[in-house]
N, C-alpha and C. Protein backbone atom coordinates (compact mmCIF):
# COMPACT_ATOMS: atom_id res chain seq x y z
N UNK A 1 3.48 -9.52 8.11
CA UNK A 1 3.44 -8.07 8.04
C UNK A 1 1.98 -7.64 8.20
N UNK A 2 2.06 -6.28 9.11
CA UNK A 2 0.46 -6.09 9.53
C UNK A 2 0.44 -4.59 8.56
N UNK A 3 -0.77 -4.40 7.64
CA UNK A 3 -0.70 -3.58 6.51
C UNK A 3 -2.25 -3.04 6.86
N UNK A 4 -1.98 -1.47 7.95
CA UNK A 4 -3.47 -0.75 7.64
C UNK A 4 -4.32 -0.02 6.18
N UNK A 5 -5.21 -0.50 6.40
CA UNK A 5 -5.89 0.85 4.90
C UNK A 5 -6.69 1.15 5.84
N UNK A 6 -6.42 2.52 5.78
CA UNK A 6 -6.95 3.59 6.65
C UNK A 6 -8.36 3.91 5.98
N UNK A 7 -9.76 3.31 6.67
CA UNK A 7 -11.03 3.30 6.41
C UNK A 7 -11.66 1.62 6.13
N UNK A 8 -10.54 0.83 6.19
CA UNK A 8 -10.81 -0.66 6.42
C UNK A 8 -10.50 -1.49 7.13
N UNK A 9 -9.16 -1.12 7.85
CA UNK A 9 -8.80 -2.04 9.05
C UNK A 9 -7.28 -2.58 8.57
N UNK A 10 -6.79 -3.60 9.49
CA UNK A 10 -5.68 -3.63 9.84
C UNK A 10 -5.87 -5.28 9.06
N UNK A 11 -4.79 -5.50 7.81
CA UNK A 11 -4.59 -7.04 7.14
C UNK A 11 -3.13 -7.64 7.48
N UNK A 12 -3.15 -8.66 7.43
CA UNK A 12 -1.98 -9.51 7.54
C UNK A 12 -1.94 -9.91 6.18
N UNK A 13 -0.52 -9.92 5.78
CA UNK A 13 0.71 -9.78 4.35
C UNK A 13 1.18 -10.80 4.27
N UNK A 14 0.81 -11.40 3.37
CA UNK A 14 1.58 -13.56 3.42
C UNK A 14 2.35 -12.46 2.38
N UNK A 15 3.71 -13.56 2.14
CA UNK A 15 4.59 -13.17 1.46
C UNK A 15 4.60 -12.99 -0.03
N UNK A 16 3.45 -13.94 -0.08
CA UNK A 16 3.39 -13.96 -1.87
C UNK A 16 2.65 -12.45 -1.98
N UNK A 17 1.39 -12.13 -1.01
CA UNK A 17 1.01 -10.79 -1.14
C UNK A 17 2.22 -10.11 -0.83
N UNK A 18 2.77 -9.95 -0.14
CA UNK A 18 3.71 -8.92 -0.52
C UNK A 18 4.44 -8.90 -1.69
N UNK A 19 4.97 -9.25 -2.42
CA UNK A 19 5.56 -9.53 -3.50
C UNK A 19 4.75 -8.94 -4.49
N UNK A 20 3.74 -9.02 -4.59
CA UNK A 20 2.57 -8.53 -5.66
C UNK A 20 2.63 -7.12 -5.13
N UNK A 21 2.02 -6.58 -4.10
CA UNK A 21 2.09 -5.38 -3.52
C UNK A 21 3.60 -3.93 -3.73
N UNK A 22 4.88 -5.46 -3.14
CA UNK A 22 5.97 -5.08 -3.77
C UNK A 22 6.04 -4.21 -4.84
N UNK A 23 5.63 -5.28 -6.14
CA UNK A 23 6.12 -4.85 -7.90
C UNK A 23 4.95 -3.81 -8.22
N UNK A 24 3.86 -3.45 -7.63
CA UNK A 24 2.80 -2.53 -7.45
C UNK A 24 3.94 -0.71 -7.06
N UNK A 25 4.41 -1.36 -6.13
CA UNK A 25 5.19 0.25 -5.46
C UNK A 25 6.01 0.42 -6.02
N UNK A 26 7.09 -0.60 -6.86
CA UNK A 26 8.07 -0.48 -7.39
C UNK A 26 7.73 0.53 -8.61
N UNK A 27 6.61 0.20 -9.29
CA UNK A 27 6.06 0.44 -10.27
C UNK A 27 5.51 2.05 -10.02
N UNK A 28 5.20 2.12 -8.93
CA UNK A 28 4.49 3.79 -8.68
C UNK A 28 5.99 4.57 -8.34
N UNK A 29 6.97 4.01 -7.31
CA UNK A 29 8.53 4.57 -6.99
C UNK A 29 9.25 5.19 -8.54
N UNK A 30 9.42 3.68 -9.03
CA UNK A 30 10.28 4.23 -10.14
C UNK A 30 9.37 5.49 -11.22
N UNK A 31 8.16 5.42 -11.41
CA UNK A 31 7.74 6.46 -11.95
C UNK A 31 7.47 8.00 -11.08
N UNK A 32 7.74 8.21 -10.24
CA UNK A 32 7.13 9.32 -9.43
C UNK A 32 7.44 10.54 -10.66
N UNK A 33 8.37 10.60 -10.72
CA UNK A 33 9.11 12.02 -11.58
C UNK A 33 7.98 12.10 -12.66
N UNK A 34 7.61 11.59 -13.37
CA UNK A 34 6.73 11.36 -14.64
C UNK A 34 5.30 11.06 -14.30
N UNK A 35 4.96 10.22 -13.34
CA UNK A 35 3.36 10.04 -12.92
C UNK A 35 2.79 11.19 -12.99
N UNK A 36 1.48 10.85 -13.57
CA UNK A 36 -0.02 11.74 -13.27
C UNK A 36 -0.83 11.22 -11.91
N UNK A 37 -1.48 12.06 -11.86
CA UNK A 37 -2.62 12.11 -10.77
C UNK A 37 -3.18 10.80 -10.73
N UNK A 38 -3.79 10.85 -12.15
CA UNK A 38 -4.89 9.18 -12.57
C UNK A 38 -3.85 8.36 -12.69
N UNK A 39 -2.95 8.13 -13.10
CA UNK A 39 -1.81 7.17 -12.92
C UNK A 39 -1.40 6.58 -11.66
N UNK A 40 -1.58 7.60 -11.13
CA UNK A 40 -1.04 7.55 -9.97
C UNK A 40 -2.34 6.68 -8.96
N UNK A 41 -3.70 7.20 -8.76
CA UNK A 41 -4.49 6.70 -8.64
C UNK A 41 -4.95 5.43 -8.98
N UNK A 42 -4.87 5.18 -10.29
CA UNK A 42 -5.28 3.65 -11.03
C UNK A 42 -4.05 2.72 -9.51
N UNK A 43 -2.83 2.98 -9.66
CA UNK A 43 -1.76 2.14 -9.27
C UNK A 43 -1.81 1.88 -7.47
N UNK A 44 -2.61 2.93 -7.09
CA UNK A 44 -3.24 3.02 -5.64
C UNK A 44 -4.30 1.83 -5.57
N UNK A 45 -4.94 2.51 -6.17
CA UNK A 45 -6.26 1.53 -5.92
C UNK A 45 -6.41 0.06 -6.17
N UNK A 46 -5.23 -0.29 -7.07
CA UNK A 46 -4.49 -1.63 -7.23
C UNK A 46 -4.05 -2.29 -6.19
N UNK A 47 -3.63 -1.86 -5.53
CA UNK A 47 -3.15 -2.14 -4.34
C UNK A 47 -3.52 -2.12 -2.96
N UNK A 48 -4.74 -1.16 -3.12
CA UNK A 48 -5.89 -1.35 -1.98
C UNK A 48 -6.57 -2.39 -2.61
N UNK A 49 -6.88 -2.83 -3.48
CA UNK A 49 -8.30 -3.66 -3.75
C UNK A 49 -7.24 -4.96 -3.53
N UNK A 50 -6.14 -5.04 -4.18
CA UNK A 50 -5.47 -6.22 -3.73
C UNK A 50 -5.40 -6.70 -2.30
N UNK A 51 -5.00 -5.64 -1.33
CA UNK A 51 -5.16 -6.21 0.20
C UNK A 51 -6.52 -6.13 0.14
N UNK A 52 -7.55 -6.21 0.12
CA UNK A 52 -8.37 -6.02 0.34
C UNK A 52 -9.20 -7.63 0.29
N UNK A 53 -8.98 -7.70 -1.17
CA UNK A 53 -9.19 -9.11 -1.38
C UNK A 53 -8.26 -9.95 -1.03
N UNK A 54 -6.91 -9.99 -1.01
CA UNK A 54 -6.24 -11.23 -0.94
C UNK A 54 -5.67 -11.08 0.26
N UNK A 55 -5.85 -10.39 1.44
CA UNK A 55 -5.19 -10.45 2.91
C UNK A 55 -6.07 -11.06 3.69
N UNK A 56 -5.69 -11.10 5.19
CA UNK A 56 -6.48 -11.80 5.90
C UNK A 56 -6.41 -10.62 6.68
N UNK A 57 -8.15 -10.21 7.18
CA UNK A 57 -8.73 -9.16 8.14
C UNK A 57 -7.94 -9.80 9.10
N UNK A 58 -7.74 -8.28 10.12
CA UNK A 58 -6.95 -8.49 11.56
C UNK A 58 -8.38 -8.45 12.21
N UNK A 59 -8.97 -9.21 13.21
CA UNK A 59 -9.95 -8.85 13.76
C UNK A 59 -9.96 -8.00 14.87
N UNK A 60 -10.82 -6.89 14.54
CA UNK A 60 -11.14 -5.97 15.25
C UNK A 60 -10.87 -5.13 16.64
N UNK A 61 -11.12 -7.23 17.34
CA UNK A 61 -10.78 -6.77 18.81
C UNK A 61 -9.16 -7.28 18.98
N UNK A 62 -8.48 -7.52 17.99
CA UNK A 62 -7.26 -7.86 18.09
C UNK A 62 -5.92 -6.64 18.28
N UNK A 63 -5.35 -6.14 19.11
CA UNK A 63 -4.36 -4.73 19.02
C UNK A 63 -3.13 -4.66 18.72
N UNK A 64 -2.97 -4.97 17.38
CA UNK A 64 -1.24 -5.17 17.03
C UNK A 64 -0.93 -3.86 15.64
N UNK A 65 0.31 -3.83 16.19
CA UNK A 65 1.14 -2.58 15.79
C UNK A 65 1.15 -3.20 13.91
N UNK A 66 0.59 -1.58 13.50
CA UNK A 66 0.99 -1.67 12.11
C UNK A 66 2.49 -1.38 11.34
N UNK A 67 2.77 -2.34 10.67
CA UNK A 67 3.84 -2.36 9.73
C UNK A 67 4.25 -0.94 8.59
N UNK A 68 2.94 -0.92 8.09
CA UNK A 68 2.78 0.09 7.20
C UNK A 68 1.30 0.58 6.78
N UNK A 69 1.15 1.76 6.58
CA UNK A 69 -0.44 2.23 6.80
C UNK A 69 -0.50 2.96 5.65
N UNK A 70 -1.34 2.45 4.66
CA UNK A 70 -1.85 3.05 3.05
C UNK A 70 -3.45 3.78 3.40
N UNK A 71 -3.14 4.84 2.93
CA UNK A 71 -4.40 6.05 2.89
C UNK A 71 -4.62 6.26 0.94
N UNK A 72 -6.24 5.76 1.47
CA UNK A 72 -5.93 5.63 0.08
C UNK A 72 -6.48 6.70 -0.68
N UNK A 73 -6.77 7.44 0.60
CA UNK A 73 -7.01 9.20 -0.10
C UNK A 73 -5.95 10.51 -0.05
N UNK A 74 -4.91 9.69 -0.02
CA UNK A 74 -3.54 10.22 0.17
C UNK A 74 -3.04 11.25 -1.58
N UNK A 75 -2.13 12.31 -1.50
CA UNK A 75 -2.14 12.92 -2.76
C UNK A 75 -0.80 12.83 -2.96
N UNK A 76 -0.94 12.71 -4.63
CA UNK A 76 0.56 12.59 -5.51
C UNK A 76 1.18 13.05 -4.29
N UNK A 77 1.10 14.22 -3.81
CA UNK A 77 2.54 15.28 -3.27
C UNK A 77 2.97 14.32 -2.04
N UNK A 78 1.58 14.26 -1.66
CA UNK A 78 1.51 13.70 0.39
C UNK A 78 3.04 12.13 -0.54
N UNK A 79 2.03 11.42 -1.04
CA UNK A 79 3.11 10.31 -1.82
C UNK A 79 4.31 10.18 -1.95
N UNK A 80 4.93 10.80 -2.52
CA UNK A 80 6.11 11.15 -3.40
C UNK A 80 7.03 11.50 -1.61
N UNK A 81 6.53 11.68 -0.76
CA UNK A 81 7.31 11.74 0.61
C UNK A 81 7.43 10.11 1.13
N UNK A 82 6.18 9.55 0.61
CA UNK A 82 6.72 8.30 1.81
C UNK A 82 6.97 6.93 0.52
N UNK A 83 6.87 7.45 -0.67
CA UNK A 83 6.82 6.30 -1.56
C UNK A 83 8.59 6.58 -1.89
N UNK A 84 9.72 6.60 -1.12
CA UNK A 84 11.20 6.95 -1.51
C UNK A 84 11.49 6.05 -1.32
N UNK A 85 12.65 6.20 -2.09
CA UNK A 85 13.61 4.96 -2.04
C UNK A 85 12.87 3.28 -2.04
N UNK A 86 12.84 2.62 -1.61
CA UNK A 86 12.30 1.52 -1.72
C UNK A 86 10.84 1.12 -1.78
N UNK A 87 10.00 2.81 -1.33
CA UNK A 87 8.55 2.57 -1.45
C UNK A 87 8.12 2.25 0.02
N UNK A 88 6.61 2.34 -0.29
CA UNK A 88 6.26 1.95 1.14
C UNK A 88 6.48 0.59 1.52
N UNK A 89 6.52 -0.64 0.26
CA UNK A 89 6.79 -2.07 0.87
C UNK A 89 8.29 -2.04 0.52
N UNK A 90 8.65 -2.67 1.55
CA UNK A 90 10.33 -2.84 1.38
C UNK A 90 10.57 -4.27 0.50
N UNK A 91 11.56 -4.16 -0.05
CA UNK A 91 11.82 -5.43 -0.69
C UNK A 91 12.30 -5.19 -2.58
């Protein structure tokens, strides 16, 4: 799975990262109704710093279609549209 963060580039998703990433969205999904802002934030940035550190950079000059694209200056509201139902990681 090819996973952009929009202001860092394009990572590749081994499965165990996904899985972590997974229980990350599950965790922001099932709370939407009740989340705060900083809640909401802390659980973002979890999940950027995780791809961040534990993916493998797509290099640069490489051009492959993204899977799913996390902005990580994205707001509760913008959220709560694409974090449905299963979240942005499926699974």
């Amino acid at each position: 799975m090819i996973v952009r963060v929009v202001g860092h580039g394009q990572y590749r998703i081994d499965s165990s990262l996904l899985q972590q990433l997974n229980a990350i969205d599950n965790q922001i999904t099932e709370k939407f109704e009740s989340i705060n802002e900083e809640e909401f934030r802390e659980k973002l940035k979890e999940m950027v710093d995780l791809i961040l550190s534990g993916a493998e950079k797509v290099d640069d000059e490489e051009i492959v279609e993204s899977d799913i694209i996390i902005d990580p200056e994205i707001s509760l509201e913008e959220a709560r549209e694409i974090f449905k139902g299963e979240g942005a990681f499926p699974g």
